[in-house]
Protein backbone atom coordinates (compact mmCIF):
# COMPACT_ATOMS: atom_id res chain seq x y z
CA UNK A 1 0.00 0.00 0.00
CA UNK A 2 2.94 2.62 0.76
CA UNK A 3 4.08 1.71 -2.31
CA UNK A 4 1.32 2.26 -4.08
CA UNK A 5 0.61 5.69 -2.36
CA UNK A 6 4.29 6.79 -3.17
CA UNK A 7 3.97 6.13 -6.88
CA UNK A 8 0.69 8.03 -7.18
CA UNK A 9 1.48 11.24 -5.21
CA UNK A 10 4.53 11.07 -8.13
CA UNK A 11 1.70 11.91 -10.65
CA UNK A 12 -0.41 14.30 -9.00
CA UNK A 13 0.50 18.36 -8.06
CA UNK A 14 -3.03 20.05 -8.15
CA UNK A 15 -4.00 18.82 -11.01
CA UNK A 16 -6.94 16.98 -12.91
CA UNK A 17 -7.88 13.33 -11.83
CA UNK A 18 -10.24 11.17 -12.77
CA UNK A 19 -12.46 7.86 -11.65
CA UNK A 20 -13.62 6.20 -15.11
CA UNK A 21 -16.29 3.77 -15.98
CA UNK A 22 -17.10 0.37 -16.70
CA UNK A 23 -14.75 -1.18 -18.98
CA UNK A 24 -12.48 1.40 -19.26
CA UNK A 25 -8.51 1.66 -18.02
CA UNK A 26 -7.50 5.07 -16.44
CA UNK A 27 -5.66 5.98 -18.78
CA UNK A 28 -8.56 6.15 -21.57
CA UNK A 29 -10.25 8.55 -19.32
CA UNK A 30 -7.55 11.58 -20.49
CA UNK A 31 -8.23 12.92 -24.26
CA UNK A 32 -4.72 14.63 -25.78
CA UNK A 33 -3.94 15.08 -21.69
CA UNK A 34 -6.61 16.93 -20.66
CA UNK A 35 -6.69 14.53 -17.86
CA UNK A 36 -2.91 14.95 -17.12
CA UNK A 37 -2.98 11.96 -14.21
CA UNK A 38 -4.23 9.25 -16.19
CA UNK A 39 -1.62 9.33 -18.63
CA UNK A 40 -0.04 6.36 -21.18
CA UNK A 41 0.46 3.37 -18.57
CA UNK A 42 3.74 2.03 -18.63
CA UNK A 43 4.57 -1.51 -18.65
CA UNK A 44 2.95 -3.48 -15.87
CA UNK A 45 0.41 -5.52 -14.41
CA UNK A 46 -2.89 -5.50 -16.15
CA UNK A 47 -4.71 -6.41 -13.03
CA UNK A 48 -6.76 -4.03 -11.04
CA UNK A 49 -7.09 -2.61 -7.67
CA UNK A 50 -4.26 -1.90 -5.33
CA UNK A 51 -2.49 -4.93 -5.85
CA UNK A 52 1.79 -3.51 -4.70
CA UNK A 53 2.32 -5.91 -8.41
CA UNK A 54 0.81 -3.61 -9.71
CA UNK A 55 2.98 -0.58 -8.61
CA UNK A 56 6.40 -1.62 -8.49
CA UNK A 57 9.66 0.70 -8.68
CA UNK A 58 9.96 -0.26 -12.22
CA UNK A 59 6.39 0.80 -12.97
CA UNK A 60 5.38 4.80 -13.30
CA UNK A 61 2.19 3.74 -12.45
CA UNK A 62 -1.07 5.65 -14.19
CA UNK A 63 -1.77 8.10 -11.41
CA UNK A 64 -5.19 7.56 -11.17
CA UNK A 65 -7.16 4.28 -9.23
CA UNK A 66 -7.84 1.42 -11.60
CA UNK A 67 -10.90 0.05 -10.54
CA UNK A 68 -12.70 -3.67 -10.99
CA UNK A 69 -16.13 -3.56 -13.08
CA UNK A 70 -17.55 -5.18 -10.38
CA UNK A 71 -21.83 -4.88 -10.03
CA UNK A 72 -23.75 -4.52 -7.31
CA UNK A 73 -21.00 -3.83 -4.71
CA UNK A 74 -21.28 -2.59 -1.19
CA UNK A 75 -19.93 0.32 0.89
CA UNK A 76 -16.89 -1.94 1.58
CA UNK A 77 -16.06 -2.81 -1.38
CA UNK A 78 -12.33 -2.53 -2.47
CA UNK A 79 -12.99 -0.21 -5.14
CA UNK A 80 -14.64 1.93 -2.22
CA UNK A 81 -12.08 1.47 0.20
CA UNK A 82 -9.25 2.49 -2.28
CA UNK A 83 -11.05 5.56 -3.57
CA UNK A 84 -11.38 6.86 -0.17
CA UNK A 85 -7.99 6.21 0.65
CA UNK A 86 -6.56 7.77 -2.86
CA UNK A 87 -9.52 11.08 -2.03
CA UNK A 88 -7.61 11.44 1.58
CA UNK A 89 -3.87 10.25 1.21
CA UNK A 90 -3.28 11.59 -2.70
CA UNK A 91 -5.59 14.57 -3.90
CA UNK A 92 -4.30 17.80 -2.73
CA UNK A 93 -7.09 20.21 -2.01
CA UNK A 94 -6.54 22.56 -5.23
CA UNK A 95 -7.46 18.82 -7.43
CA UNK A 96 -10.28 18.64 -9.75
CA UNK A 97 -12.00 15.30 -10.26
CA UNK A 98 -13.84 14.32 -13.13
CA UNK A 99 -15.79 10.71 -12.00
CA UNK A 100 -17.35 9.26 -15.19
CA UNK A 101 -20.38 6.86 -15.10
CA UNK A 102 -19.37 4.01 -12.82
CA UNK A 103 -16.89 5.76 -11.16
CA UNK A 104 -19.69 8.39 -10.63
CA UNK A 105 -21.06 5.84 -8.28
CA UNK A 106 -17.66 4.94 -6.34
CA UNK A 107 -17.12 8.85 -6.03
CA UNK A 108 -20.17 9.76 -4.36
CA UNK A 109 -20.08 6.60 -2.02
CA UNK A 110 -16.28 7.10 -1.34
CA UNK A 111 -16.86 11.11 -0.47
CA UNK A 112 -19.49 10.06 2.25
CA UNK A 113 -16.49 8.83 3.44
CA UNK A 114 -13.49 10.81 2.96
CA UNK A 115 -12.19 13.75 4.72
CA UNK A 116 -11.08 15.36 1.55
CA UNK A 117 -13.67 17.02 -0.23
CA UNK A 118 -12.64 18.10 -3.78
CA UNK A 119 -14.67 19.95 -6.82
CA UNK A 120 -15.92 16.75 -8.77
CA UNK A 121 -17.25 16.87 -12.40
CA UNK A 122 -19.36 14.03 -12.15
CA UNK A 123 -20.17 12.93 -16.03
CA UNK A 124 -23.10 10.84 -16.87
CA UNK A 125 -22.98 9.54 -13.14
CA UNK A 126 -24.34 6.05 -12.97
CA UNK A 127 -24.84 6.25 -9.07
CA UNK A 128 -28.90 4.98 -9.46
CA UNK A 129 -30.06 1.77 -7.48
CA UNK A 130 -31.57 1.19 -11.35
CA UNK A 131 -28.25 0.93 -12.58
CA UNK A 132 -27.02 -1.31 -9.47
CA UNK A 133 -23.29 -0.48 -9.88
CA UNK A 134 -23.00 0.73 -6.07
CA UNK A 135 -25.59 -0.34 -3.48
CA UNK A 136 -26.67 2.05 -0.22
CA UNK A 137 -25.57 5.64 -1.94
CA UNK A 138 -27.34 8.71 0.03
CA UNK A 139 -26.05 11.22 -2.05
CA UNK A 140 -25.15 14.70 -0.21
CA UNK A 141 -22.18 15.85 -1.50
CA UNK A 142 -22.56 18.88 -3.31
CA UNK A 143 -19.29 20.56 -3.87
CA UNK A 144 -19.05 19.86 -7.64
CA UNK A 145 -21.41 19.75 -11.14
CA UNK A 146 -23.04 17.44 -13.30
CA UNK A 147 -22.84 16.62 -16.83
CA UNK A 148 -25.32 14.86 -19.27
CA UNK A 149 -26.21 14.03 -22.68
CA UNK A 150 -29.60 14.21 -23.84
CA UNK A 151 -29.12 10.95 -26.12
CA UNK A 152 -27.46 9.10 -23.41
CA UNK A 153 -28.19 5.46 -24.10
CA UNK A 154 -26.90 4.08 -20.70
CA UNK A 155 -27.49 6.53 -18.18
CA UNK A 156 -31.20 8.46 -18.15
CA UNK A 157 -31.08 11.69 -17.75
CA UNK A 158 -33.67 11.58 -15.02
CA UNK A 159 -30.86 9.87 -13.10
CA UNK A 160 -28.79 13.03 -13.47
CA UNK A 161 -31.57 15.34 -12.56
CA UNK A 162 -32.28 13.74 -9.21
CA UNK A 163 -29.04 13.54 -7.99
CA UNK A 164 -29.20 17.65 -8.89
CA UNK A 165 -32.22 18.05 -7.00
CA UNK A 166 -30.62 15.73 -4.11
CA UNK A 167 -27.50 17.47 -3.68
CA UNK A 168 -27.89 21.19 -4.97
CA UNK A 169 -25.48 20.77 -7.75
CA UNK A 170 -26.14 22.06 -10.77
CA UNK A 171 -26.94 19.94 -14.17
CA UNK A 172 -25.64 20.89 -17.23
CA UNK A 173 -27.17 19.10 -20.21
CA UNK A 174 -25.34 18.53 -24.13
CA UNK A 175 -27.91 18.14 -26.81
CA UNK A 176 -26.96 15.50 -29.07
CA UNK A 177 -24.38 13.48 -26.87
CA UNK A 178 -24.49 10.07 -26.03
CA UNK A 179 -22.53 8.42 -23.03
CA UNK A 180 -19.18 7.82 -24.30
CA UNK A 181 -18.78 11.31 -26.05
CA UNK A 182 -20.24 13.51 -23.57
CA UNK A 183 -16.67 12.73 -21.60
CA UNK A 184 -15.26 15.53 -24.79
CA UNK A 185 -17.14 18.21 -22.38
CA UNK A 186 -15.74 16.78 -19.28
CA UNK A 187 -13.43 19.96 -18.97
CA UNK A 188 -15.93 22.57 -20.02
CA UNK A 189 -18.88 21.71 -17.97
CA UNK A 190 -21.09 24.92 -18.02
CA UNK A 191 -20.72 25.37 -21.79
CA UNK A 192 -23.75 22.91 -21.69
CA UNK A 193 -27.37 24.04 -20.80
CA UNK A 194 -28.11 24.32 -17.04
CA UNK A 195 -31.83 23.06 -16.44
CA UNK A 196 -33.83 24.92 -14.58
CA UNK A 197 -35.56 23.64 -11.53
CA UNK A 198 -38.53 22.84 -13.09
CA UNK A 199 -37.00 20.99 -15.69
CA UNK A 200 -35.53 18.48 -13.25
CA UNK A 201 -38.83 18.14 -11.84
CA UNK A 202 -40.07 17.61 -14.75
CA UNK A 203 -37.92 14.47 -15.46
CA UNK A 204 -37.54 12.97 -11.98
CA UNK A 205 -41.67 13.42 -11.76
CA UNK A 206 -41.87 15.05 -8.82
């Protein structure tokens, strides 16, 4: 684990970071190094979580958690437990996070947790007991924004807008995008639409 802790805090100065989805490596979450943690992997273990194989001296590492595609996990989970220990042990308080679809879901149940409490761009967030990626999420946390596509073919939008309503934060909404491309407007967030109260109403059904 020190290890592994060493070789990230290499990687990250107050910079962007990101969780990413379902089937996805860390380093497919940065775009031209827009996400500048998740950079090219370097030769290494392929397998996931916080495995010390997996982060050896000869290893640069990828600077951002690499987590299972596990469904239906718990609060306990080991994707949990090493996203809270990466929010309090690695991310300096200055860090962005951008936490894409699944790893939507591990943020918000990690940051019930941590004692770090960073500005998260949570994309497409697939935290939903519909979606049944992490089980027993209350979400509160509101320091951050959300991002949707309105052709999202994974995640409903409704999802989006009642986690808004839930925490405060506001929704921004990209006509035309779909779940994988909507991550291009991960680093602009409020160049989308923001929907009105109403409209979030509207969708949840309240």
């Amino acid at each position: 684990m020190k290890l592994l802790l060493e070789n990230w805090r290499k990687f990250i100065n107050e910079e962007t970071v990101a969780f990413h989805g379902v089937g996805m490596e860390p380093e497919e979450m940065s775009f031209k190094g827009d996400v500048p943690a998740c950079g090219d992997p370097s030769a290494g273990s392929s397998e996931h979580g916080w495995s010390d194989k997996q982060w050896t001296t000869d290893d640069k590492g990828k600077g951002c958690p690499d987590f299972s595609h596990d469904k239906g996990i718990g609060l306990d989970h080991p994707d949990i437990k090493q996203a809270v220990e990466y929010l309090d042990n690695i991310m300096d308080s200055g860090d962005k996070l951008v936490a894409y679809s699944r790893g939507g879901a591990v943020a918000l149940a990690a940051l019930s947790q941590s004692k770090n409490q960073p500005y998260v761009v949570f994309v497409a967030p697939a935290w939903h007991e519909e979606r049944g990626w992490v089980q027993g999420i209350n979400p509160t946390y509101s320091n951050g924004v959300i991002i949707h596509g309105t052709e999202d073919e994974y995640v409903p939008l409704w999802h989006s807008a009642e986690l808004s309503l839930r925490t405060g934060m506001p929704l921004y909404i990209f006509p035309g995008r779909k779940h994988v491309n909507i991550l291009k407007d991960k680093g602009s967030p409020e160049s989308g639409r923001e929907l009105t109260q109403e409209e979030k109403e509207a969708l949840v059904g309240v």
